[in-house]
C-alpha atoms as a PDB file:
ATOM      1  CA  UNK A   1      -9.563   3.168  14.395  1.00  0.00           C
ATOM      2  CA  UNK A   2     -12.106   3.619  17.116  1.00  0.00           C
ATOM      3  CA  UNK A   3     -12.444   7.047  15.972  1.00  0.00           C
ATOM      4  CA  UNK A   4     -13.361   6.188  12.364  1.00  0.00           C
ATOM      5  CA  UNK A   5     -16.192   3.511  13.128  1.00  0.00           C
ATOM      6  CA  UNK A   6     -17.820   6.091  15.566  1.00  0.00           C
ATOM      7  CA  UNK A   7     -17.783   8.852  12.843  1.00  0.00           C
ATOM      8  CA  UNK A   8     -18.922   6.110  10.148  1.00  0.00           C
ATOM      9  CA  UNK A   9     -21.307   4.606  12.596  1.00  0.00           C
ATOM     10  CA  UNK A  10     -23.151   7.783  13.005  1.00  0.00           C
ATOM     11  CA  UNK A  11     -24.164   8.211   9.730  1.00  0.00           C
ATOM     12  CA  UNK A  12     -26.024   5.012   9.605  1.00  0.00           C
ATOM     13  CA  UNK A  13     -29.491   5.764  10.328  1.00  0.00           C
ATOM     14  CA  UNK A  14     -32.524   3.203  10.342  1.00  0.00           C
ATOM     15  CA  UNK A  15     -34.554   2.711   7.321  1.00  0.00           C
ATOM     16  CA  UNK A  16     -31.281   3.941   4.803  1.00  0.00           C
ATOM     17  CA  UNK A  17     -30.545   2.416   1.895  1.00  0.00           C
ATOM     18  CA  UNK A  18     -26.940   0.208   1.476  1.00  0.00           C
ATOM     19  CA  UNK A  19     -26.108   2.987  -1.322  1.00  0.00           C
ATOM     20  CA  UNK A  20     -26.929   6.220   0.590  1.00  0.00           C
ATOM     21  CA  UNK A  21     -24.580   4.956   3.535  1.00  0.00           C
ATOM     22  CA  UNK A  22     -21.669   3.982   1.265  1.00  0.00           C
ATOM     23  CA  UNK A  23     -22.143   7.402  -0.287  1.00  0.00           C
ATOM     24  CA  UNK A  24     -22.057   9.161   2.945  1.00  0.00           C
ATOM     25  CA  UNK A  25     -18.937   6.878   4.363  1.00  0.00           C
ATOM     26  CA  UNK A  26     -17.041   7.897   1.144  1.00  0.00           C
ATOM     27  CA  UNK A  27     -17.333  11.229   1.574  1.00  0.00           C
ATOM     28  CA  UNK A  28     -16.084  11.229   4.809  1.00  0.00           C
ATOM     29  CA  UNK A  29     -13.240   8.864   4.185  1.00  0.00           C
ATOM     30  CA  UNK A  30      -9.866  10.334   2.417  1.00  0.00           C
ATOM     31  CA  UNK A  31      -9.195   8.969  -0.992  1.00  0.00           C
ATOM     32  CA  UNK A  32      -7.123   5.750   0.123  1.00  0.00           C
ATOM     33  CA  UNK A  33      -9.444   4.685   2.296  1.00  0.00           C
ATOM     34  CA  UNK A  34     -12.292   5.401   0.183  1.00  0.00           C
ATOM     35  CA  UNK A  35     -10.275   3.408  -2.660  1.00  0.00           C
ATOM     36  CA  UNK A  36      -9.380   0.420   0.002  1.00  0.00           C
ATOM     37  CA  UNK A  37     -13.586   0.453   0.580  1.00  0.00           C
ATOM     38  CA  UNK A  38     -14.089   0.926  -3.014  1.00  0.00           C
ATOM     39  CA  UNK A  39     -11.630  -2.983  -3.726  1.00  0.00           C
ATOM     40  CA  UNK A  40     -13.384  -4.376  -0.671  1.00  0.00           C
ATOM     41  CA  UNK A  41     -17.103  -4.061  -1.858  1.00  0.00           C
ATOM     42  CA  UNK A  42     -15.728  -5.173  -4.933  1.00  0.00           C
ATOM     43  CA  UNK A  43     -14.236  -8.500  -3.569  1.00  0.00           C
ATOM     44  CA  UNK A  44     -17.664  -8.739  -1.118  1.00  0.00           C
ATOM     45  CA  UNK A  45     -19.286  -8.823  -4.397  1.00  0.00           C
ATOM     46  CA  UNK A  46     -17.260 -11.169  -6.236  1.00  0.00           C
ATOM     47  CA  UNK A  47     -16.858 -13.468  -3.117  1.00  0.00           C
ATOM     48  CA  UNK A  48     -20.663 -13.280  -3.513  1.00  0.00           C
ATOM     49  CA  UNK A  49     -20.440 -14.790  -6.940  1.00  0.00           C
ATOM     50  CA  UNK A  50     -18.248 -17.348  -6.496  1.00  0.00           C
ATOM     51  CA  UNK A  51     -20.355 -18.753  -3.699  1.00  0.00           C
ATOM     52  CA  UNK A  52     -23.754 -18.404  -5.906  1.00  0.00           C
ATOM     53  CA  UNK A  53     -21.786 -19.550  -9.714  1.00  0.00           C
ATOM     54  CA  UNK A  54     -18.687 -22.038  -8.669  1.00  0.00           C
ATOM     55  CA  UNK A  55     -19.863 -23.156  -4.609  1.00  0.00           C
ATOM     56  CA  UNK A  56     -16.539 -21.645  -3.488  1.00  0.00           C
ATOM     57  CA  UNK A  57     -16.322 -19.927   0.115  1.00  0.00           C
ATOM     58  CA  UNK A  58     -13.012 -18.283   0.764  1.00  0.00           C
ATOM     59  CA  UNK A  59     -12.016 -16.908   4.105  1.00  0.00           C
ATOM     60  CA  UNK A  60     -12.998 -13.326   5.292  1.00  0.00           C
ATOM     61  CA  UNK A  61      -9.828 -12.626   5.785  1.00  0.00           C
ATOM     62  CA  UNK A  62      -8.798 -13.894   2.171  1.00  0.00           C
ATOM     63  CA  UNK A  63     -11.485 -11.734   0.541  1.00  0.00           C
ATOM     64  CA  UNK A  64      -9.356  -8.627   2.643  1.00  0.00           C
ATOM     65  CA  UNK A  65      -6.374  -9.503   1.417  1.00  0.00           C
ATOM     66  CA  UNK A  66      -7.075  -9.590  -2.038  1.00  0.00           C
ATOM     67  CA  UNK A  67      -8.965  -6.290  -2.156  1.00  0.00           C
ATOM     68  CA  UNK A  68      -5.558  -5.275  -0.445  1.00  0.00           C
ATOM     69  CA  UNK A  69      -3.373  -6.528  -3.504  1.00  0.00           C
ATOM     70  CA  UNK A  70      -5.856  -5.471  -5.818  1.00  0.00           C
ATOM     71  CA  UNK A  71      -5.601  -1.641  -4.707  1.00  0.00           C
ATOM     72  CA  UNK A  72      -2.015  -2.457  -4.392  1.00  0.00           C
ATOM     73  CA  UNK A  73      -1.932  -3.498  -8.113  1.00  0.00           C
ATOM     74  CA  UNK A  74      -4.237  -0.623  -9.216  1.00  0.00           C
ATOM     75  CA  UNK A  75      -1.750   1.837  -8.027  1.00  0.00           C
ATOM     76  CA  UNK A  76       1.524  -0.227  -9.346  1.00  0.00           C
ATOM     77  CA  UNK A  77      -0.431   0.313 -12.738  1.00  0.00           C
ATOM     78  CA  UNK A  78      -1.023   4.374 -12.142  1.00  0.00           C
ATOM     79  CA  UNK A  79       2.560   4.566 -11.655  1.00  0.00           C
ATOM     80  CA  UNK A  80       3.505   2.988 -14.488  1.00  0.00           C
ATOM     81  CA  UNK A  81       1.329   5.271 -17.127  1.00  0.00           C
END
């Protein structure tokens, strides 16, 4: 793990954009892990919402979990097809 933040880590230079260093991290990451990133921007987003829209705060570790089951869920489904 410590391994993976150092190599992600580097690529974050001062003055980036948020895009240009998730672009860079994916490319670096293999496709699970880029997927797992992909569901848990997704749910930092929607936890986002829900605190703006409904004044709902779940835990961190809630918003991880469901980006877990939702990757989880997304793969059931390619299975399936």
């Amino acid at each position: 793990m410590c391994e993976a933040f150092s190599s992600i880590h580097s690529l974050i230079n001062p003055g980036q954009d948020c895009a240009s260093v998730i672009f860079k991290i994916l490319y670096i990451l293999n496709v699970d892990n880029a997927a797992l990133l992909c569901c848990i921007l997704w749910n930092i987003w929607k936890q986002r919402n829900n605190k703006i829209w409904n004044e709902v705060v779940d835990a961190q570790s809630f918003v991880l979990e469901r980006a877990k089951t939702m990757l989880y869920d997304l793969k059931a489904v390619r299975l399936i097809r």
